[in-house]
PDB file of N, CA and C in Angstrom:
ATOM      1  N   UNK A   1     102.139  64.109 100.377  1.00  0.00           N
ATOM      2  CA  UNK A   1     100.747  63.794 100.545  1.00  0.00           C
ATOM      3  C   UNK A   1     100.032  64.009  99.214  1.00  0.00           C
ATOM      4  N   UNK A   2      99.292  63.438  98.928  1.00  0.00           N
ATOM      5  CA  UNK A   2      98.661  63.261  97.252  1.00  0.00           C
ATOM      6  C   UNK A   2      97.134  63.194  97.520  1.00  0.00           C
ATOM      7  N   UNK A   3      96.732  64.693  97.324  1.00  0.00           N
ATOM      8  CA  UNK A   3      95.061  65.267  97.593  1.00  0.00           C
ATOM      9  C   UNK A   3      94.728  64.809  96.573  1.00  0.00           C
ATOM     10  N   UNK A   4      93.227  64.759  96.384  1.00  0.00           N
ATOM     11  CA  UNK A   4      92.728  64.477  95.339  1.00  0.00           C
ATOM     12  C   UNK A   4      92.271  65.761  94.199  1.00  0.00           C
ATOM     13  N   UNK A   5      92.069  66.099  93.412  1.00  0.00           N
ATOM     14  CA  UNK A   5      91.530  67.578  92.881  1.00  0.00           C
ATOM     15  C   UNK A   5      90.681  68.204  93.715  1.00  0.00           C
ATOM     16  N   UNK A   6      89.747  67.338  93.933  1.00  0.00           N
ATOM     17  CA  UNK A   6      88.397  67.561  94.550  1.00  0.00           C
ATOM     18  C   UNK A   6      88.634  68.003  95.982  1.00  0.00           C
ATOM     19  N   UNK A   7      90.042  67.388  96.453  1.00  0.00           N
ATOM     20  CA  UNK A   7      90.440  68.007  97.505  1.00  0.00           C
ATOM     21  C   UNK A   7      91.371  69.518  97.877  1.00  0.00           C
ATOM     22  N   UNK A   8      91.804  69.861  96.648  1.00  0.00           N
ATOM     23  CA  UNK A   8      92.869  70.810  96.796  1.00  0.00           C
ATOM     24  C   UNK A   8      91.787  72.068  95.986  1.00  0.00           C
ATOM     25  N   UNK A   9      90.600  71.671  94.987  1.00  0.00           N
ATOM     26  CA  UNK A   9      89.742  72.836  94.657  1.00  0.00           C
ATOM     27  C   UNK A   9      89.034  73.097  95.730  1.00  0.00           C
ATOM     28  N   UNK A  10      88.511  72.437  96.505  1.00  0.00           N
ATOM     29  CA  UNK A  10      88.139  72.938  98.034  1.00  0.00           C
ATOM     30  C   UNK A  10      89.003  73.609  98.932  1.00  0.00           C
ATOM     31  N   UNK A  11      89.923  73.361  98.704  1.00  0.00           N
ATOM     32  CA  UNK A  11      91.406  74.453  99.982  1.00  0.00           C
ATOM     33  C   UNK A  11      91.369  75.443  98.761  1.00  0.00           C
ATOM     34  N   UNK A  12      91.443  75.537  97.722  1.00  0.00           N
ATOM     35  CA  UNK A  12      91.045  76.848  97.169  1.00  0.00           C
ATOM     36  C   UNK A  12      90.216  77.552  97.387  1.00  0.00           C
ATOM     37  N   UNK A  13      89.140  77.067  97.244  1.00  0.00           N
ATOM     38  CA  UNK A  13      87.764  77.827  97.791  1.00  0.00           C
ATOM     39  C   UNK A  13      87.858  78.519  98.648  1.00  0.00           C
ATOM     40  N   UNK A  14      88.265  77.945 100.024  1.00  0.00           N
ATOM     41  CA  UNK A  14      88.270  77.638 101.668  1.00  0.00           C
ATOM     42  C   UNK A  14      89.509  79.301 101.560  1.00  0.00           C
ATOM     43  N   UNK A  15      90.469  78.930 100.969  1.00  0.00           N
ATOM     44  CA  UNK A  15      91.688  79.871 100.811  1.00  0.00           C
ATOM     45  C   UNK A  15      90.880  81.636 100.367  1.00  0.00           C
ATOM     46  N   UNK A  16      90.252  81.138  99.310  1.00  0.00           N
ATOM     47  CA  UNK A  16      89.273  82.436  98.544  1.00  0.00           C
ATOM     48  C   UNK A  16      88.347  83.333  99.600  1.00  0.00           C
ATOM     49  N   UNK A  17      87.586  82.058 100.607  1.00  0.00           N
ATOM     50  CA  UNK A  17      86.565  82.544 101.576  1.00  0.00           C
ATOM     51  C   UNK A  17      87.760  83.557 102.651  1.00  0.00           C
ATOM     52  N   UNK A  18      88.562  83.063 102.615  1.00  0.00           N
ATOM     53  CA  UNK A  18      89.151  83.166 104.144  1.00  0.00           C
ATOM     54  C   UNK A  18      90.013  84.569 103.337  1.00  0.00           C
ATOM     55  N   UNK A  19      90.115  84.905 102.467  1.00  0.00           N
ATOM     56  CA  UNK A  19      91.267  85.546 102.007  1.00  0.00           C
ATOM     57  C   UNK A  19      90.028  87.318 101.294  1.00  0.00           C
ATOM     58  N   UNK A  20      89.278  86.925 101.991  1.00  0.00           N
ATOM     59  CA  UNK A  20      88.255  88.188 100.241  1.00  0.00           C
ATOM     60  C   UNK A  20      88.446  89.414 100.877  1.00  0.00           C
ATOM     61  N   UNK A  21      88.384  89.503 102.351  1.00  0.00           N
ATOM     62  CA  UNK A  21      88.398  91.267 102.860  1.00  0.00           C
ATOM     63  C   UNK A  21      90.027  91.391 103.379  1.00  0.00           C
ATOM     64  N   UNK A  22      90.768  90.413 102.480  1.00  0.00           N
ATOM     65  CA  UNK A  22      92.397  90.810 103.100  1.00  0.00           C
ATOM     66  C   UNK A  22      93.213  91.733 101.813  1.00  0.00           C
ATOM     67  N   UNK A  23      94.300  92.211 102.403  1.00  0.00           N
ATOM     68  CA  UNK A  23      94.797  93.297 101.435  1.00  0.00           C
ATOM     69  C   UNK A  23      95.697  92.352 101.021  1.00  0.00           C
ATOM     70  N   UNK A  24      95.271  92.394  99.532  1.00  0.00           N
ATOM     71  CA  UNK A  24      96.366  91.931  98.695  1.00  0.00           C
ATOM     72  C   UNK A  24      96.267  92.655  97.490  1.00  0.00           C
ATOM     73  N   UNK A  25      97.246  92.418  96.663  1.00  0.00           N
ATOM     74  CA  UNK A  25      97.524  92.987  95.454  1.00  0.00           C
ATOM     75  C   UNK A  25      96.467  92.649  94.176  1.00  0.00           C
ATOM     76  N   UNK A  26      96.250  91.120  94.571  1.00  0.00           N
ATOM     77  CA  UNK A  26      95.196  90.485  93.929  1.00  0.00           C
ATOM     78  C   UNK A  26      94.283  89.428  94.471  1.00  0.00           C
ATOM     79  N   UNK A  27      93.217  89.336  94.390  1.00  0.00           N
ATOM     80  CA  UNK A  27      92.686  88.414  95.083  1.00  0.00           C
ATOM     81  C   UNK A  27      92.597  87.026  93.549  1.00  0.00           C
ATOM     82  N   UNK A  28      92.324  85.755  94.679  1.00  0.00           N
ATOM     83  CA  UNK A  28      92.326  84.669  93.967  1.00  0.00           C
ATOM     84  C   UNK A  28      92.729  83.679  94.279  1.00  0.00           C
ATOM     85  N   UNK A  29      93.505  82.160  93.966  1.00  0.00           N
ATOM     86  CA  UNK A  29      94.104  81.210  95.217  1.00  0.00           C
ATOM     87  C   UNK A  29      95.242  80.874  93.677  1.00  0.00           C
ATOM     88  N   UNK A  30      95.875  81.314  92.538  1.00  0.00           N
ATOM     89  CA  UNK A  30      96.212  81.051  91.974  1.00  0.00           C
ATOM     90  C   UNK A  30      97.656  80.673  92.536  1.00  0.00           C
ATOM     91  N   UNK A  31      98.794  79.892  91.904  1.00  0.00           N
ATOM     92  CA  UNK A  31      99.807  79.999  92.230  1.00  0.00           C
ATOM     93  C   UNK A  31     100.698  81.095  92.837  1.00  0.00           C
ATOM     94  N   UNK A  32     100.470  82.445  91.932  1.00  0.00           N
ATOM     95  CA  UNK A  32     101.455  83.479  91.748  1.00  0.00           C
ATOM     96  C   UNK A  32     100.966  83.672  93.157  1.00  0.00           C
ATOM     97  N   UNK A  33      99.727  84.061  93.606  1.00  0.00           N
ATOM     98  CA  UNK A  33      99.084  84.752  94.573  1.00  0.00           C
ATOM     99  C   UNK A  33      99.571  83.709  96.068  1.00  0.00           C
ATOM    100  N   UNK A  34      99.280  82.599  96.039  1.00  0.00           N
ATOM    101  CA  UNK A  34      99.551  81.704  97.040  1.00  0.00           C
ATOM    102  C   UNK A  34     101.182  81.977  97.502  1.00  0.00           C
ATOM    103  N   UNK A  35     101.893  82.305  96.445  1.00  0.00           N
ATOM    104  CA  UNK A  35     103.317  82.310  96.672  1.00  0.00           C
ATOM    105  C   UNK A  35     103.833  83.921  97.697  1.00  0.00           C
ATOM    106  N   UNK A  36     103.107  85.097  96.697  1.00  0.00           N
ATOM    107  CA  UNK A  36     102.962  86.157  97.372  1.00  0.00           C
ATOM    108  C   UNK A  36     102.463  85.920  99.067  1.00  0.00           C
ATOM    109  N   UNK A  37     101.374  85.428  98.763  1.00  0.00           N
ATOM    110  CA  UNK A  37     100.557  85.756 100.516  1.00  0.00           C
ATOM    111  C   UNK A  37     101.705  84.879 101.050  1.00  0.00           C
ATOM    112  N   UNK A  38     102.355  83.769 100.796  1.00  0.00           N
ATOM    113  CA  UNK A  38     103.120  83.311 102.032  1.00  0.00           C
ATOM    114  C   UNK A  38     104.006  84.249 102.770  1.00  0.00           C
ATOM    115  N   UNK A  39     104.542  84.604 101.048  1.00  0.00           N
ATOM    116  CA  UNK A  39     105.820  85.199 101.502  1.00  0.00           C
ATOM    117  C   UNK A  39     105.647  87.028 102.098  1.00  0.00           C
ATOM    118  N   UNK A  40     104.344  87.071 101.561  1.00  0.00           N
ATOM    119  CA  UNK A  40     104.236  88.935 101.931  1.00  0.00           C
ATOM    120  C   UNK A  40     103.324  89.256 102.619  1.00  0.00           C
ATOM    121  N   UNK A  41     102.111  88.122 102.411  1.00  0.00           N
ATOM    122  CA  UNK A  41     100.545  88.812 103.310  1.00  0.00           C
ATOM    123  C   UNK A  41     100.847  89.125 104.525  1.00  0.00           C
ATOM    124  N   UNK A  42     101.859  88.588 105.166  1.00  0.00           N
ATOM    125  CA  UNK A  42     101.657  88.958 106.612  1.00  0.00           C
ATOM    126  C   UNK A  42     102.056  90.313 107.274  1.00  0.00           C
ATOM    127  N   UNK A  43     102.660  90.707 105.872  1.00  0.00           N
ATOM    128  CA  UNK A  43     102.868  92.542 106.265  1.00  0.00           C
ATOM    129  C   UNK A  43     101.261  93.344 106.596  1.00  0.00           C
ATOM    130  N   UNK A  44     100.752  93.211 105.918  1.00  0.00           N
ATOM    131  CA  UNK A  44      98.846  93.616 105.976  1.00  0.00           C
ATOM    132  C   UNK A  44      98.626  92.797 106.774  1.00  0.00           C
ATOM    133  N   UNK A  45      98.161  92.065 107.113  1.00  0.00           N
ATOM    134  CA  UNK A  45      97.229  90.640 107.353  1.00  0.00           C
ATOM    135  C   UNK A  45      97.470  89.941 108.594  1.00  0.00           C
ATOM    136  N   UNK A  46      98.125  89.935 108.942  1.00  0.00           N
ATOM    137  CA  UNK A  46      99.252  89.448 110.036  1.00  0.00           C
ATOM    138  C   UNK A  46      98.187  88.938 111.477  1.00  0.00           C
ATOM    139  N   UNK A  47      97.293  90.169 111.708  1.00  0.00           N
ATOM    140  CA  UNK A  47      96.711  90.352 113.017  1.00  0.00           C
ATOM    141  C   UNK A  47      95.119  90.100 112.195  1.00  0.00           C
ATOM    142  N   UNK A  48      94.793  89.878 111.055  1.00  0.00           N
ATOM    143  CA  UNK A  48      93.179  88.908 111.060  1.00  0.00           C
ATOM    144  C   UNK A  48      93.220  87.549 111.876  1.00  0.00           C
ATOM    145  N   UNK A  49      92.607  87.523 112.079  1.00  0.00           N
ATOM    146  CA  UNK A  49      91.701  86.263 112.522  1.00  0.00           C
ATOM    147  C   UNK A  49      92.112  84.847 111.673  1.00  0.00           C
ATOM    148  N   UNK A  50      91.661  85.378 110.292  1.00  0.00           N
ATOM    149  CA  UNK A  50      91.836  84.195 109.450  1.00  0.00           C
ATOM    150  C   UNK A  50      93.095  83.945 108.730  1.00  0.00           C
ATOM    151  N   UNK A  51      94.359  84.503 109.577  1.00  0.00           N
ATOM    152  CA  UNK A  51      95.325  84.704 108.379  1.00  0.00           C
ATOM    153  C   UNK A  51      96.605  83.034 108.563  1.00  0.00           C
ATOM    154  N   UNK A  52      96.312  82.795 109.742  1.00  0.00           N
ATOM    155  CA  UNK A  52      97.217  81.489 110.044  1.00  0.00           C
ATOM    156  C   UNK A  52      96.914  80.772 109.485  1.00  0.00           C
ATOM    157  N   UNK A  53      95.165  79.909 109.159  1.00  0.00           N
ATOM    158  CA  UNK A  53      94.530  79.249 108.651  1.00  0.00           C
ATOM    159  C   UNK A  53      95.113  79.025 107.183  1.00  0.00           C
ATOM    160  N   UNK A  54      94.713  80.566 106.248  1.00  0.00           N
ATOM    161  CA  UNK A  54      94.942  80.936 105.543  1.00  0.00           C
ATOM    162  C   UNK A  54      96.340  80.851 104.905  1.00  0.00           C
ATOM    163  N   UNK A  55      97.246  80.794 105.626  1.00  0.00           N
ATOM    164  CA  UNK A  55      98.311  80.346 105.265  1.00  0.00           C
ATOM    165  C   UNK A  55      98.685  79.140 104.948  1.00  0.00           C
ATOM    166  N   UNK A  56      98.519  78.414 106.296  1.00  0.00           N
ATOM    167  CA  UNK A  56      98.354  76.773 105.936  1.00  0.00           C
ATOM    168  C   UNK A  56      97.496  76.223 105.122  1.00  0.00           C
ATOM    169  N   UNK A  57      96.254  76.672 104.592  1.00  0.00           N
ATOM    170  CA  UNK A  57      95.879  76.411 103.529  1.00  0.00           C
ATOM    171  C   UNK A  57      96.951  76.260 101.964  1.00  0.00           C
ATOM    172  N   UNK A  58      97.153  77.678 102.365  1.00  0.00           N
ATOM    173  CA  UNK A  58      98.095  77.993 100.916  1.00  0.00           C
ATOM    174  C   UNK A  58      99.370  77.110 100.960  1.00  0.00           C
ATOM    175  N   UNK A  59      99.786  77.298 102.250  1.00  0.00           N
ATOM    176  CA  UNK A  59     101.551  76.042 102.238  1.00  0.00           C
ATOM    177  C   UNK A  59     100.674  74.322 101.325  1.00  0.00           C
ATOM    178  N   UNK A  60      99.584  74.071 102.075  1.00  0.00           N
ATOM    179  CA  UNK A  60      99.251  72.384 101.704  1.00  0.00           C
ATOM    180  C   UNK A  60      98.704  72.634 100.389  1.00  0.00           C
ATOM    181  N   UNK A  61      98.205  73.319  99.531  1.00  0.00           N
ATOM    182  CA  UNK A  61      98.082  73.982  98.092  1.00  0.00           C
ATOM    183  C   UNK A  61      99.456  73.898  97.428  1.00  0.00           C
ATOM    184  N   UNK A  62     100.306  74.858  97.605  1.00  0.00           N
ATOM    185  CA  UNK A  62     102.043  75.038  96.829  1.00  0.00           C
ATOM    186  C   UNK A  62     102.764  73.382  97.459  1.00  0.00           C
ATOM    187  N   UNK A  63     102.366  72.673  98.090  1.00  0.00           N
ATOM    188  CA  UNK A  63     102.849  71.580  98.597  1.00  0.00           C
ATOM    189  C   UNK A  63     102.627  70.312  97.702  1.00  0.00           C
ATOM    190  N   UNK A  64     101.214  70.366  97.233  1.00  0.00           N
ATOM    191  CA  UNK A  64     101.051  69.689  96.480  1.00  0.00           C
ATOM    192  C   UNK A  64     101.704  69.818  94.900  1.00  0.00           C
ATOM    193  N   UNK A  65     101.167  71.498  94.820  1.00  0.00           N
ATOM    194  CA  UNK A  65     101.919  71.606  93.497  1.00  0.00           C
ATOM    195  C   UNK A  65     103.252  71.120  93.504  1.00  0.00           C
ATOM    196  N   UNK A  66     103.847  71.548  94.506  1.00  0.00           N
ATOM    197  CA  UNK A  66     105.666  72.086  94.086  1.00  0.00           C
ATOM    198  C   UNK A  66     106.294  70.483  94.437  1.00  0.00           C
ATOM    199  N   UNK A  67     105.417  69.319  95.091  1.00  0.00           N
ATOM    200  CA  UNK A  67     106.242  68.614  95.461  1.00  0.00           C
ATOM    201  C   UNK A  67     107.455  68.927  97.282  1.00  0.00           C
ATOM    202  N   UNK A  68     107.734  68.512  96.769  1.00  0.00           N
ATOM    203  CA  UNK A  68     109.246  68.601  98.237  1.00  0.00           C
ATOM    204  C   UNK A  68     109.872  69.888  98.044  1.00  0.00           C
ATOM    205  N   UNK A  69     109.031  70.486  97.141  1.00  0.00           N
ATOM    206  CA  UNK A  69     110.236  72.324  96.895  1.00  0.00           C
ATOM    207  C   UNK A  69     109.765  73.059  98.333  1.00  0.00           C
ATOM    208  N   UNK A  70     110.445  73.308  99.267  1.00  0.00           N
ATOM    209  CA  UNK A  70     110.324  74.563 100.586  1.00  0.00           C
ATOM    210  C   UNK A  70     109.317  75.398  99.879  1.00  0.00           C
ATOM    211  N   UNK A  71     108.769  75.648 100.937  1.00  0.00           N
ATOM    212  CA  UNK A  71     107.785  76.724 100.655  1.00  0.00           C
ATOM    213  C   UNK A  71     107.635  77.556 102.152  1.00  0.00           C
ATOM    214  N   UNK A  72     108.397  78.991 102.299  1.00  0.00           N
ATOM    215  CA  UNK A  72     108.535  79.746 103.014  1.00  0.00           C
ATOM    216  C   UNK A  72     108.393  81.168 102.857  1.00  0.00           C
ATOM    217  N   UNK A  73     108.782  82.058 103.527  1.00  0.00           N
ATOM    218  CA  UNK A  73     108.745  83.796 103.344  1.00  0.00           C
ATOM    219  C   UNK A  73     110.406  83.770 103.131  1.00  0.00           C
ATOM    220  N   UNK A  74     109.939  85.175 101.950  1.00  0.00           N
ATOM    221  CA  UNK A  74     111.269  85.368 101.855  1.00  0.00           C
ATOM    222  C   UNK A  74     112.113  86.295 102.804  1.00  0.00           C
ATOM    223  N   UNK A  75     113.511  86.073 103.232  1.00  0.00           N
ATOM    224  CA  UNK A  75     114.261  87.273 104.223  1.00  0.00           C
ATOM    225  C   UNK A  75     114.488  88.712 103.604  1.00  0.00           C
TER     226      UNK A  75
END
């Protein structure tokens, strides 16, 4: 699927809003961070409200970047 900028700096945003009172190491929607919350936020985060959303935000974000590369938690 091929967002437009204008579309994927808004799921950033959206990612930022949804993500500001969650425990992370760092806040932000950067790559490194998007990759972390997939694979780790849900140790903290798991039981917010906004954290499913929040995820799928971040998968259709690393989706665009990465292309067809999987994007999952690690075992």
């Amino acid at each position: 699927m091929n967002r437009s900028v204008a579309d994927i700096l808004n799921l950033r945003f959206r990612f930022e809003q949804l993500t500001e009172n969650f425990t992370m190491q760092q806040h932000g929607s950067h790559i490194d961070i998007l990759e972390w919350f997939i694979a780790e936020g849900y140790k903290s985060n798991s039981l917010r409200d906004e954290f499913n959303e929040a995820v799928d935000i971040a998968k259709k974000i690393l989706g665009e970047v990465n292309g067809t590369k999987k994007v999952g938690k690690r075992l």
